[in-house]
C-alpha atoms as a PDB file:
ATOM      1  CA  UNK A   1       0.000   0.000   0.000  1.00  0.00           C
ATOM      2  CA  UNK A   2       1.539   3.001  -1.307  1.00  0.00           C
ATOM      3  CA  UNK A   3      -1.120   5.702  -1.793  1.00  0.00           C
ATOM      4  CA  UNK A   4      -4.282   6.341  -0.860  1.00  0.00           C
ATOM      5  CA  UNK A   5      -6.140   4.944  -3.387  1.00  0.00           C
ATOM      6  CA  UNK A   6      -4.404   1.678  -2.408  1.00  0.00           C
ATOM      7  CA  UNK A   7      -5.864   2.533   0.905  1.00  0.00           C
ATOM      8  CA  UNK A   8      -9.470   3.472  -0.395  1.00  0.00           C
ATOM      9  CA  UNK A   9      -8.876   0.296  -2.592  1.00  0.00           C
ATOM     10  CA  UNK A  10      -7.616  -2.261   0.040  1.00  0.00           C
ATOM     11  CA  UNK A  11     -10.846  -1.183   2.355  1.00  0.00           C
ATOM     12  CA  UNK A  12     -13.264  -1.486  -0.741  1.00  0.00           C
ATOM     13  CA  UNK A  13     -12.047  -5.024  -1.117  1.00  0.00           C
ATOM     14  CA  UNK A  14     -11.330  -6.173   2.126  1.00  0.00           C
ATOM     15  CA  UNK A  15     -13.850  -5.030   4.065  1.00  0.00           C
ATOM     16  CA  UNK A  16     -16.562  -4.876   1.695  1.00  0.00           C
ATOM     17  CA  UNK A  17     -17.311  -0.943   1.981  1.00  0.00           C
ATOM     18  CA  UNK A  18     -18.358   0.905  -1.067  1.00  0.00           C
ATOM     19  CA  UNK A  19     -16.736   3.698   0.365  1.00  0.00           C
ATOM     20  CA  UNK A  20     -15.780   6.706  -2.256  1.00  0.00           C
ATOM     21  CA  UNK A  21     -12.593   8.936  -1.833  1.00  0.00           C
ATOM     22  CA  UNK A  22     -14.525  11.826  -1.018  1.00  0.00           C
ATOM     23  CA  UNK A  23     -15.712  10.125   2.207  1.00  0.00           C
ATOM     24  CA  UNK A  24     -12.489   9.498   3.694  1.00  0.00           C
ATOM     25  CA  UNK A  25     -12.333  12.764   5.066  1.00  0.00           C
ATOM     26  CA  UNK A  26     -15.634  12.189   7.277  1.00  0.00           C
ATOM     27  CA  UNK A  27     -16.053  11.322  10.745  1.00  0.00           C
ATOM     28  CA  UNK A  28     -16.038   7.658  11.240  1.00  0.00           C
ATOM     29  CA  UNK A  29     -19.806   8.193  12.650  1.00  0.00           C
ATOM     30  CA  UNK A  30     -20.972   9.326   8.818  1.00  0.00           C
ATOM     31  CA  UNK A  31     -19.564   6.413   7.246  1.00  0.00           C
ATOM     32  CA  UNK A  32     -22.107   4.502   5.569  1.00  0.00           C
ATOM     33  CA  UNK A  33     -21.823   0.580   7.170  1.00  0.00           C
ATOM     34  CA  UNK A  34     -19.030   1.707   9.731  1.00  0.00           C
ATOM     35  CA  UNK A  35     -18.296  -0.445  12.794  1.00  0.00           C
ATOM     36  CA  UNK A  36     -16.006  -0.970  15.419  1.00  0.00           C
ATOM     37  CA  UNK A  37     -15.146  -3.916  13.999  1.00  0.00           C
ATOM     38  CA  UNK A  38     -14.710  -2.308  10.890  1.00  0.00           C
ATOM     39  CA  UNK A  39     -11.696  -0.814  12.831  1.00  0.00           C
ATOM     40  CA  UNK A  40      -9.978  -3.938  14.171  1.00  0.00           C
ATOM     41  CA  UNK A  41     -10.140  -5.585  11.161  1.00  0.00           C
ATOM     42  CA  UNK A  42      -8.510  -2.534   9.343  1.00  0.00           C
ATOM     43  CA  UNK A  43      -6.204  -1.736  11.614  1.00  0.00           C
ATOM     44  CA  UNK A  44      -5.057  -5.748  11.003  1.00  0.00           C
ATOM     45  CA  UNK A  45      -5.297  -5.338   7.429  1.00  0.00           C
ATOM     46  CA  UNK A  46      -2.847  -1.976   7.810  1.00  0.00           C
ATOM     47  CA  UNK A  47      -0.206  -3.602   9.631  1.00  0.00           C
ATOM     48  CA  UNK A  48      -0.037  -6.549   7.384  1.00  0.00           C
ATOM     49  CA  UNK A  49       0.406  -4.432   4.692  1.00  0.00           C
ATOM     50  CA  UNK A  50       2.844  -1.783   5.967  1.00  0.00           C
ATOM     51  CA  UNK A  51       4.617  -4.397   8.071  1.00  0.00           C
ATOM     52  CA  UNK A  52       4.802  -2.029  11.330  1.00  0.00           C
ATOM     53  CA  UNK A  53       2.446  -1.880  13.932  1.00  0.00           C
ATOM     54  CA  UNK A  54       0.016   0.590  14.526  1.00  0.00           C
ATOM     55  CA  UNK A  55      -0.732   3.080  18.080  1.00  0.00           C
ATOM     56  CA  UNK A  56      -3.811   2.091  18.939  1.00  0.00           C
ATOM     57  CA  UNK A  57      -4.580   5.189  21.044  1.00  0.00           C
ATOM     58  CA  UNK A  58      -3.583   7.048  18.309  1.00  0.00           C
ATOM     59  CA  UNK A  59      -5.875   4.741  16.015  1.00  0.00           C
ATOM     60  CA  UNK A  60      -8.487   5.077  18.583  1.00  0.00           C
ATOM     61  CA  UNK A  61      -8.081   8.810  18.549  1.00  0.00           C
ATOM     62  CA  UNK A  62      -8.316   9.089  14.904  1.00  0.00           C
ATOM     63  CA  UNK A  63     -12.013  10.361  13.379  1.00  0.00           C
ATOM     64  CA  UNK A  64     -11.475   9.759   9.729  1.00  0.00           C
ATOM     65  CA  UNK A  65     -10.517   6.912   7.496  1.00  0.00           C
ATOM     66  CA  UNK A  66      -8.002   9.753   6.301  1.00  0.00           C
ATOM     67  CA  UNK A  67      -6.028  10.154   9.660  1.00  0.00           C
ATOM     68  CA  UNK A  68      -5.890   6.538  10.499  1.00  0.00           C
ATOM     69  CA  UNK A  69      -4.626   6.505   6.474  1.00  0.00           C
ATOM     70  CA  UNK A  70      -1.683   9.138   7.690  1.00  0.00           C
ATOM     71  CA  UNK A  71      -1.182   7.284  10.614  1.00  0.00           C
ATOM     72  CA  UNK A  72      -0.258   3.892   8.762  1.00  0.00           C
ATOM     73  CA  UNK A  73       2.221   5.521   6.501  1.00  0.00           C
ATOM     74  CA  UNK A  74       3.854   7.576   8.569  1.00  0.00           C
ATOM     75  CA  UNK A  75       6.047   4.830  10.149  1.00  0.00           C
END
């Protein structure tokens, strides 16, 4: 995962959200589907991927797919 239209991509297809790229920017309350589980399972999927682990208080603390995005590349 190199940009964020891997990103956008990787949670179309592995989580099953028909999320746009406009809609990364909103709170994770005004995405369409959005769960806490949702999270985990990302946050699983991001780490795989990047091959670093992830803060969860600063995943936790996060309120867009966007942030949690800047959070997995910035390692």
């Amino acid at each position: 995962m190199k940009t964020i239209d891997d990103f956008l991509t990787l949670i179309q297809d592995e989580l099953g959200l028909a999320i746009a790229a406009h809609e990364l920017g909103l709170d994770l309350d005004e995405v369409a589907g959005w769960d806490s589980l949702h999270l985990l399972s990302l946050c699983t999927l991001l780490e795989r991927e990047t091959g670093t682990s992830l803060s969860l208080p600063d995943v936790l603390e996060a309120r867009s797919l966007e942030r949690i995005y800047t959070l997995a590349v910035s390692r």
